[in-house]
PDB file of N, CA and C in Angstrom:
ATOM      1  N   UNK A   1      21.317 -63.088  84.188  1.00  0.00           N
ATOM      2  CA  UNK A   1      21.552 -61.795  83.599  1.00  0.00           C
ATOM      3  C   UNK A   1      20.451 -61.445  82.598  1.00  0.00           C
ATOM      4  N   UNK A   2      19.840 -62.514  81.569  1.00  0.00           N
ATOM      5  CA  UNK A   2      18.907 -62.187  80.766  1.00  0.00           C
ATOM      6  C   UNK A   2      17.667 -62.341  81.808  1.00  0.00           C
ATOM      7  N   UNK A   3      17.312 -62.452  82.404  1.00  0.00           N
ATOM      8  CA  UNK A   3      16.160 -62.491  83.185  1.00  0.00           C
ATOM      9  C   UNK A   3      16.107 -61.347  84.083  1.00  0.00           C
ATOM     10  N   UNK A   4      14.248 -60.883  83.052  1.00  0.00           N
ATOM     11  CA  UNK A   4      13.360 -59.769  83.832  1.00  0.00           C
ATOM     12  C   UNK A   4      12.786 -60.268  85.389  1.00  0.00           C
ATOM     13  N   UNK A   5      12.827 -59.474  86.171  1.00  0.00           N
ATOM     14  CA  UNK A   5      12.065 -60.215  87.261  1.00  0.00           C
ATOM     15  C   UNK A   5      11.029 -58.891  87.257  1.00  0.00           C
ATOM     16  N   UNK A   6      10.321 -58.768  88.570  1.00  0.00           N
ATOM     17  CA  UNK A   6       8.490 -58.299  88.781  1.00  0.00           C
ATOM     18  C   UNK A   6       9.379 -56.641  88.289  1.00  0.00           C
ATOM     19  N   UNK A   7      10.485 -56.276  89.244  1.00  0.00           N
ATOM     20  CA  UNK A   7      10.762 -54.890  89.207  1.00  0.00           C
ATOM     21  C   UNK A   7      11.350 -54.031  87.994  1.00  0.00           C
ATOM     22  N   UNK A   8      11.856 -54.964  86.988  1.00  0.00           N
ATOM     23  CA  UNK A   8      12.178 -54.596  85.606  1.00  0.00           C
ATOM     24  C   UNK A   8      11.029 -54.466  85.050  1.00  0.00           C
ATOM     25  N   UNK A   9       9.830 -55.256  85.278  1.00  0.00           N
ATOM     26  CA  UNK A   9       9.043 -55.596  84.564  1.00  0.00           C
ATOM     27  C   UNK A   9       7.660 -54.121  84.882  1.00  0.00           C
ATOM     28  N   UNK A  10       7.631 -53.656  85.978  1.00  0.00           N
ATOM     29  CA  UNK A  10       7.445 -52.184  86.248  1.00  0.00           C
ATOM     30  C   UNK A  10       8.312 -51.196  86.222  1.00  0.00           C
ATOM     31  N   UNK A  11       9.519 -51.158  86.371  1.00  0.00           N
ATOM     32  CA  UNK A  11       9.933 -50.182  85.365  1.00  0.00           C
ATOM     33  C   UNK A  11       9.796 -49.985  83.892  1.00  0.00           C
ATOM     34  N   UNK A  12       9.652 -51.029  83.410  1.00  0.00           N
ATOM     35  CA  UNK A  12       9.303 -50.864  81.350  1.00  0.00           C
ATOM     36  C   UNK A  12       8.143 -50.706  81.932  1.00  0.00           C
ATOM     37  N   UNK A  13       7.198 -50.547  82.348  1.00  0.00           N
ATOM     38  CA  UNK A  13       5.736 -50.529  82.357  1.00  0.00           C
ATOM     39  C   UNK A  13       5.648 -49.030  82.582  1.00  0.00           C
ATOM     40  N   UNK A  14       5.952 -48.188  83.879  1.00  0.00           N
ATOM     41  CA  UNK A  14       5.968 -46.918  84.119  1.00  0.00           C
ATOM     42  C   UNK A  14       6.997 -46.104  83.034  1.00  0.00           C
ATOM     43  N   UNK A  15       7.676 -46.371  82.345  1.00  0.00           N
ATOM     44  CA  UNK A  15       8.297 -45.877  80.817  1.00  0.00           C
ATOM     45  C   UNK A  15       7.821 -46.089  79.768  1.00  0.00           C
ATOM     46  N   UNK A  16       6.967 -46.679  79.763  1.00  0.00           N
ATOM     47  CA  UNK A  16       6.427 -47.032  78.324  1.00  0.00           C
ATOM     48  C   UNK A  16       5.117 -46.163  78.313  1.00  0.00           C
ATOM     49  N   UNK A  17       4.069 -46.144  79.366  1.00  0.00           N
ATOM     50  CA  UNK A  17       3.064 -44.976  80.059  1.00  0.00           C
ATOM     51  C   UNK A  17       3.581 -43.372  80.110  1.00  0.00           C
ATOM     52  N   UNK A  18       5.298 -43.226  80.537  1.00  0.00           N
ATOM     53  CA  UNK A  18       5.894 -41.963  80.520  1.00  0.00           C
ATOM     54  C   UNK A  18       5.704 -41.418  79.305  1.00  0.00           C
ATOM     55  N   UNK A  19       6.697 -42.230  78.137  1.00  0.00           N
ATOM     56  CA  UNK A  19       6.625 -41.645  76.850  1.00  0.00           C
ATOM     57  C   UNK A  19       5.444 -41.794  75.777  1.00  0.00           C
ATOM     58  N   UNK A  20       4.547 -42.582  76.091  1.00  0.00           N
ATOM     59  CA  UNK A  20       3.528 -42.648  74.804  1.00  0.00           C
ATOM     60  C   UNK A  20       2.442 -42.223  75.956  1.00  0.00           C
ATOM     61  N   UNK A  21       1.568 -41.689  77.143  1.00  0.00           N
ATOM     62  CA  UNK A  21       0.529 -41.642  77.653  1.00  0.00           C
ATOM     63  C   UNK A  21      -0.582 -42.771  77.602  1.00  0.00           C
ATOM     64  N   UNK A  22      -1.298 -42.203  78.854  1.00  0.00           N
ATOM     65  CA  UNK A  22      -2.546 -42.931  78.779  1.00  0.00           C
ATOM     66  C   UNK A  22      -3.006 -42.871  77.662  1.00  0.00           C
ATOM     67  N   UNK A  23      -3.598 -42.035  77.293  1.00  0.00           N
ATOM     68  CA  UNK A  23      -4.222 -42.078  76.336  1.00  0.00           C
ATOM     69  C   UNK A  23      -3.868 -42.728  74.899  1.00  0.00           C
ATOM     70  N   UNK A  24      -2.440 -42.710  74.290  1.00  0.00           N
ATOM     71  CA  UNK A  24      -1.753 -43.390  73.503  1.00  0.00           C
ATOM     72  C   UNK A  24      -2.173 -44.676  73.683  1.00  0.00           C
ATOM     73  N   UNK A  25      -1.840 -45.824  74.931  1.00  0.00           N
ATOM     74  CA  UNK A  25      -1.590 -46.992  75.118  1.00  0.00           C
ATOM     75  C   UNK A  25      -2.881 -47.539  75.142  1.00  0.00           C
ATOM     76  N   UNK A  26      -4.252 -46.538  75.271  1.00  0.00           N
ATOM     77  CA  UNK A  26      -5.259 -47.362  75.517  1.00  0.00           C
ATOM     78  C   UNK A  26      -5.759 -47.264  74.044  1.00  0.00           C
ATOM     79  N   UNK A  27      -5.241 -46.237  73.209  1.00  0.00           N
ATOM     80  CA  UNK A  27      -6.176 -46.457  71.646  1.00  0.00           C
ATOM     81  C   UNK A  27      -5.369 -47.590  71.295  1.00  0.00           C
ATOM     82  N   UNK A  28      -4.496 -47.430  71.385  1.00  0.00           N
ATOM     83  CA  UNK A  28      -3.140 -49.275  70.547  1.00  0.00           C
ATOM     84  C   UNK A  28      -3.768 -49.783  71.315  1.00  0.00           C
ATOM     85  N   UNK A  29      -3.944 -50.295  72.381  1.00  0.00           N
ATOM     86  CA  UNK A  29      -4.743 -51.335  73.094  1.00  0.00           C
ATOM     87  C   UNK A  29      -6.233 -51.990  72.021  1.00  0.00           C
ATOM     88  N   UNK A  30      -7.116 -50.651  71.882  1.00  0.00           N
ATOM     89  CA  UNK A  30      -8.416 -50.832  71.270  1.00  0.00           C
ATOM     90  C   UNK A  30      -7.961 -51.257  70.042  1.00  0.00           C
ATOM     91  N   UNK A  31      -6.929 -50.912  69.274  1.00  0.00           N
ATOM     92  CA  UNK A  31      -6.966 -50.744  67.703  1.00  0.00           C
ATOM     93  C   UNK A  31      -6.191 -52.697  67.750  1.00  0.00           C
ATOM     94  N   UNK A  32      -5.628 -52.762  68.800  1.00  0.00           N
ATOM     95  CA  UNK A  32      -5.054 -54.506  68.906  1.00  0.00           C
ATOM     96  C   UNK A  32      -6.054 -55.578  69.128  1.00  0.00           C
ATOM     97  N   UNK A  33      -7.250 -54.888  69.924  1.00  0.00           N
ATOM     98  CA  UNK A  33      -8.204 -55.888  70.080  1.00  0.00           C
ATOM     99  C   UNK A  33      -9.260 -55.752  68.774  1.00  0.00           C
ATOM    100  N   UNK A  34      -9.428 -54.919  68.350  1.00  0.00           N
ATOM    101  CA  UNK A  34     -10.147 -54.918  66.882  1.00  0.00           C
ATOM    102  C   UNK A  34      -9.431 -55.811  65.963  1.00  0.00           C
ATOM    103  N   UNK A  35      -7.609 -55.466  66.089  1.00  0.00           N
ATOM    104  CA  UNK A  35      -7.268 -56.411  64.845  1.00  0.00           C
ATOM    105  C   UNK A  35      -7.533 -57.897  65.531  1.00  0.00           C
ATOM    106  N   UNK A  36      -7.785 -58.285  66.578  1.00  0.00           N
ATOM    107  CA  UNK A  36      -7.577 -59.757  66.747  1.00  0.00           C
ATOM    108  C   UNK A  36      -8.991 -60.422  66.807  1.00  0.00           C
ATOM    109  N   UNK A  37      -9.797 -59.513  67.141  1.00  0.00           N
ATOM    110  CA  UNK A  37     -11.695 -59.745  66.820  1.00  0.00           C
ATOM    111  C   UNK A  37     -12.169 -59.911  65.149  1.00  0.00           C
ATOM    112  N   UNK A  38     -11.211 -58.530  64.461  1.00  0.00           N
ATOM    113  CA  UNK A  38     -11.261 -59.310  62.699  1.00  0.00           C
ATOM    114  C   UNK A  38     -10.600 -60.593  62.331  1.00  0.00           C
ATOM    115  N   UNK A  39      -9.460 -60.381  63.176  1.00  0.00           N
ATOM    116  CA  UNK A  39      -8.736 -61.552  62.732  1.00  0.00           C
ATOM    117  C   UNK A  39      -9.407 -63.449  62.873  1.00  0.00           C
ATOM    118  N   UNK A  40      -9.657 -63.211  63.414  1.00  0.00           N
ATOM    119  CA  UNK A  40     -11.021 -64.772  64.690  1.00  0.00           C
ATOM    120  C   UNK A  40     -11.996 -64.506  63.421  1.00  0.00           C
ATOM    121  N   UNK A  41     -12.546 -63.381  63.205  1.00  0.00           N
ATOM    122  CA  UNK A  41     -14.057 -63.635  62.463  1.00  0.00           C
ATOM    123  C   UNK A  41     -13.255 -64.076  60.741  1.00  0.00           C
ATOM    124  N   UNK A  42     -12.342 -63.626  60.382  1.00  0.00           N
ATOM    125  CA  UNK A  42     -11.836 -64.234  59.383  1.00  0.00           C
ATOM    126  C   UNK A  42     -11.447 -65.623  59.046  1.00  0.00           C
ATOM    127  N   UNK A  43     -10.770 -65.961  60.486  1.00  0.00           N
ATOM    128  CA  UNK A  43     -10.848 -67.410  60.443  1.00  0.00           C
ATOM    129  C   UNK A  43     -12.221 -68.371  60.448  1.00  0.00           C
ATOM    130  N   UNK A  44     -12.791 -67.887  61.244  1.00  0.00           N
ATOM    131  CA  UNK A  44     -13.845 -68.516  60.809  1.00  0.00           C
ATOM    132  C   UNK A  44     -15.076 -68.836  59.968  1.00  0.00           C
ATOM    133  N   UNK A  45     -14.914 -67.361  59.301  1.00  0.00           N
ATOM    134  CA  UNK A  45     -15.539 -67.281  57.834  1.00  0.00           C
ATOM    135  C   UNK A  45     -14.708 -68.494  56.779  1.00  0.00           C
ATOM    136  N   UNK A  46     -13.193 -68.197  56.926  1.00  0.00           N
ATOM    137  CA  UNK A  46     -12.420 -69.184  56.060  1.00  0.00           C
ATOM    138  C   UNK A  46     -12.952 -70.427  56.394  1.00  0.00           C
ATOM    139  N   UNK A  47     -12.997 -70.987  57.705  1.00  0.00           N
ATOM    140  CA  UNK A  47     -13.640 -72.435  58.258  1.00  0.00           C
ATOM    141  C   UNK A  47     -14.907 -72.767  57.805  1.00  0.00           C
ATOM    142  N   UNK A  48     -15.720 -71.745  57.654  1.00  0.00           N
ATOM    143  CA  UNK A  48     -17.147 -71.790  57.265  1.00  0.00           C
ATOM    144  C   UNK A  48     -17.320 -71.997  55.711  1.00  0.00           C
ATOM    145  N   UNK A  49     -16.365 -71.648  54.733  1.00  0.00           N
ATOM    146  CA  UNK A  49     -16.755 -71.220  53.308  1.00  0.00           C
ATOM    147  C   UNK A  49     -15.765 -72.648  53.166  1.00  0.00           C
ATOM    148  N   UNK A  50     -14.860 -73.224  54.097  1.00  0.00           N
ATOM    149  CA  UNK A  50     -14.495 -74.891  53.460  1.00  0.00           C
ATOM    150  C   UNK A  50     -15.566 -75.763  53.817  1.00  0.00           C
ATOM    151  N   UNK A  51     -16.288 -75.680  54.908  1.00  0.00           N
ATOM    152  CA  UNK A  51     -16.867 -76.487  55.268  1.00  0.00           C
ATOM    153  C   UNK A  51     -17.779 -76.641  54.097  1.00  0.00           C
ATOM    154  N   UNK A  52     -18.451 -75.694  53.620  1.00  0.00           N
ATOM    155  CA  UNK A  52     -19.603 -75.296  52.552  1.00  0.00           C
ATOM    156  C   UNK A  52     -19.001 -75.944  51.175  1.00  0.00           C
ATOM    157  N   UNK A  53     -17.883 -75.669  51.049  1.00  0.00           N
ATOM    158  CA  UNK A  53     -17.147 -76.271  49.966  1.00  0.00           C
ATOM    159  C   UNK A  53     -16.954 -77.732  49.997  1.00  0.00           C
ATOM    160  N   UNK A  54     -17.117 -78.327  51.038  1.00  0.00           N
ATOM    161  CA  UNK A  54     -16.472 -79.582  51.369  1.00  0.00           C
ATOM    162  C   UNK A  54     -17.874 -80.477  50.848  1.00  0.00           C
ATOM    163  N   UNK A  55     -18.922 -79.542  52.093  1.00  0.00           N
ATOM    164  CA  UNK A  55     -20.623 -80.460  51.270  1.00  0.00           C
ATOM    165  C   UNK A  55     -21.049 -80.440  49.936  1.00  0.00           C
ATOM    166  N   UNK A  56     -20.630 -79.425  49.524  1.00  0.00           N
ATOM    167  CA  UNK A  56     -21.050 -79.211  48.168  1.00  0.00           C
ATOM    168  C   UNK A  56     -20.207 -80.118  47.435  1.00  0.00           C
ATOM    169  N   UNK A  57     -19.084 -80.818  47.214  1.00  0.00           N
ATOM    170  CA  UNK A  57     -18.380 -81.297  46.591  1.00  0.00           C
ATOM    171  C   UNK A  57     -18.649 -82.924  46.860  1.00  0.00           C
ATOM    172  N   UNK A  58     -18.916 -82.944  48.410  1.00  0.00           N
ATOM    173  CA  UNK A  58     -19.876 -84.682  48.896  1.00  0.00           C
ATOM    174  C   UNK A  58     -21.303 -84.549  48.283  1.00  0.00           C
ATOM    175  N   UNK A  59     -21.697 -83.454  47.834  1.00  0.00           N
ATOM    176  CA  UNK A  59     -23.251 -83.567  47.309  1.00  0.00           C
ATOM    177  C   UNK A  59     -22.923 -84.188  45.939  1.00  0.00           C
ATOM    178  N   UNK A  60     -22.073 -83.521  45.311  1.00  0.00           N
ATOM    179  CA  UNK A  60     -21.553 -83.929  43.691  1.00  0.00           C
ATOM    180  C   UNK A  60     -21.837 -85.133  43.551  1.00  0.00           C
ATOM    181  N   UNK A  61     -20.712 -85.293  44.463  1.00  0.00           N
ATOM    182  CA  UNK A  61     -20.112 -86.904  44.405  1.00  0.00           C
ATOM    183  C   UNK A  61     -21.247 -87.904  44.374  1.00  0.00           C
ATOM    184  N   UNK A  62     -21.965 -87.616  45.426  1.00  0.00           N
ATOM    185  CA  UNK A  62     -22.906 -88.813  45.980  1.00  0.00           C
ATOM    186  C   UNK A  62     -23.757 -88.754  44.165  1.00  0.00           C
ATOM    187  N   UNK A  63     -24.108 -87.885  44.212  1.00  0.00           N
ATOM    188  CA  UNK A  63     -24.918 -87.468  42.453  1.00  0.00           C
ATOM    189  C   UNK A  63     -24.226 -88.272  41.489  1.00  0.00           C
ATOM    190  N   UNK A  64     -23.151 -88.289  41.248  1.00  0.00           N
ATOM    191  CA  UNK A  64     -22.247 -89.171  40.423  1.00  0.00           C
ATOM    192  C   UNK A  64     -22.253 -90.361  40.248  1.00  0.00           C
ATOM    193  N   UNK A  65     -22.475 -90.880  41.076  1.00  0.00           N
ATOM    194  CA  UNK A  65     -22.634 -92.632  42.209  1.00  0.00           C
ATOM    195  C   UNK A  65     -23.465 -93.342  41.488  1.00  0.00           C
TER     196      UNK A  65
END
């Protein structure tokens, strides 16, 4: 009973195109792949600015020694 199969799964598809248009679904489309292209470059700025943090703090250290 809870299970979509292929033909539910084109009907929400041809209703969801009815009420918001082409044109609607393809800017949310663009504006979803922008947030997930910032989202990736954020992570990896965050990955990048520990890594930087991480040498800089083994540079200390070794200095200390």
């Amino acid at each position: 009973m809870g299970n979509i199969g292929w033909t539910g799964i084109i009907i929400i598809a041809i209703l969801v195109v009815i009420l918001f248009g082409k044109g609607k679904i393809s800017s949310i489309m663009g504006d979803l792949a922008k947030g997930i292209k910032s989202f990736k470059k954020g992570m990896s700025d965050d990955t990048s600015s520990k890594d930087e943090n991480n040498n800089n703090t083994d540079n200390s250290n070794s200095e200390n020694k």
